[in-house]
Protein backbone atom coordinates (compact mmCIF):
# COMPACT_ATOMS: atom_id res chain seq x y z
CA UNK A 1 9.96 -89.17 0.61
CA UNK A 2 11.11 -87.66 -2.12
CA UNK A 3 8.10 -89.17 -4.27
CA UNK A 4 5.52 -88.01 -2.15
CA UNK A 5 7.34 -83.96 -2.74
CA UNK A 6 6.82 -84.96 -6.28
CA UNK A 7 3.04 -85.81 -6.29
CA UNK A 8 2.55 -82.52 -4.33
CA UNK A 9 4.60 -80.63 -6.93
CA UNK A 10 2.40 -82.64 -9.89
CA UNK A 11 -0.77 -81.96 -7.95
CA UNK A 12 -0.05 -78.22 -7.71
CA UNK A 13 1.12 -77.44 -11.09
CA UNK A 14 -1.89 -79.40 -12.61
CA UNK A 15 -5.80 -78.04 -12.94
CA UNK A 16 -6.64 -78.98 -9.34
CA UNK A 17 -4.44 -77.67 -7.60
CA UNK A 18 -4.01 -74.31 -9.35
CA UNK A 19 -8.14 -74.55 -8.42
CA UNK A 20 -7.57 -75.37 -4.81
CA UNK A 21 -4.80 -72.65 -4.68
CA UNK A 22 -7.22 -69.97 -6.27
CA UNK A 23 -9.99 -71.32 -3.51
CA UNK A 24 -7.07 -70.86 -0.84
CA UNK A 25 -6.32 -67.13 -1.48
CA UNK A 26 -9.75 -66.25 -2.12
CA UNK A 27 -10.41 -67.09 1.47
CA UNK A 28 -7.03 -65.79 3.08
CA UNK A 29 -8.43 -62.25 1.59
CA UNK A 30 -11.49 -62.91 3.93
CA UNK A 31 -11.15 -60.01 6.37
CA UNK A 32 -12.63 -62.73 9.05
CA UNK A 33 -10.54 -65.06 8.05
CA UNK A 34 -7.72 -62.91 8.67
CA UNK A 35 -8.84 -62.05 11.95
CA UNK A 36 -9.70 -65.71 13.16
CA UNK A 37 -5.69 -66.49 11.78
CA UNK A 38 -4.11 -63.53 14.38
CA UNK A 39 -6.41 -65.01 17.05
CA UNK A 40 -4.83 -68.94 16.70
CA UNK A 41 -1.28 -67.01 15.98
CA UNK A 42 -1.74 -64.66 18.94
CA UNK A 43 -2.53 -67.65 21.38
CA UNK A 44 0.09 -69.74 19.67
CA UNK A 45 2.67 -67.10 20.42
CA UNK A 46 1.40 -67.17 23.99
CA UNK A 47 0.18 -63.79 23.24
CA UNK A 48 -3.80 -64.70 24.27
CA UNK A 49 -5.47 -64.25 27.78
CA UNK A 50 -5.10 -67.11 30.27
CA UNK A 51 -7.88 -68.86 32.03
């Protein structure tokens, strides 16, 4: 496994993944997006309304 940790770590430190992790934060700022995350955490955390 410890080759696959390695690709990851290659992957991130190269051009595309510093891209993809630029594209990742620009949408975690997303005010929606933040909202849609606390929804799936709040139901996750059993914290949403049963049907």
């Amino acid at each position: 496994m410890a080759s696959l940790i390695d690709r990851i770590k290659r992957f991130a430190q190269g051009p595309q993944g510093q891209k993809a992790r630029a594209r990742a934060e620009q949408i975690a700022r997303d005010p929606r997006n933040q909202a849609k995350i606390r929804r799936l955490l709040a139901r996750v955390r059993g914290g949403g309304r049963r049907h």
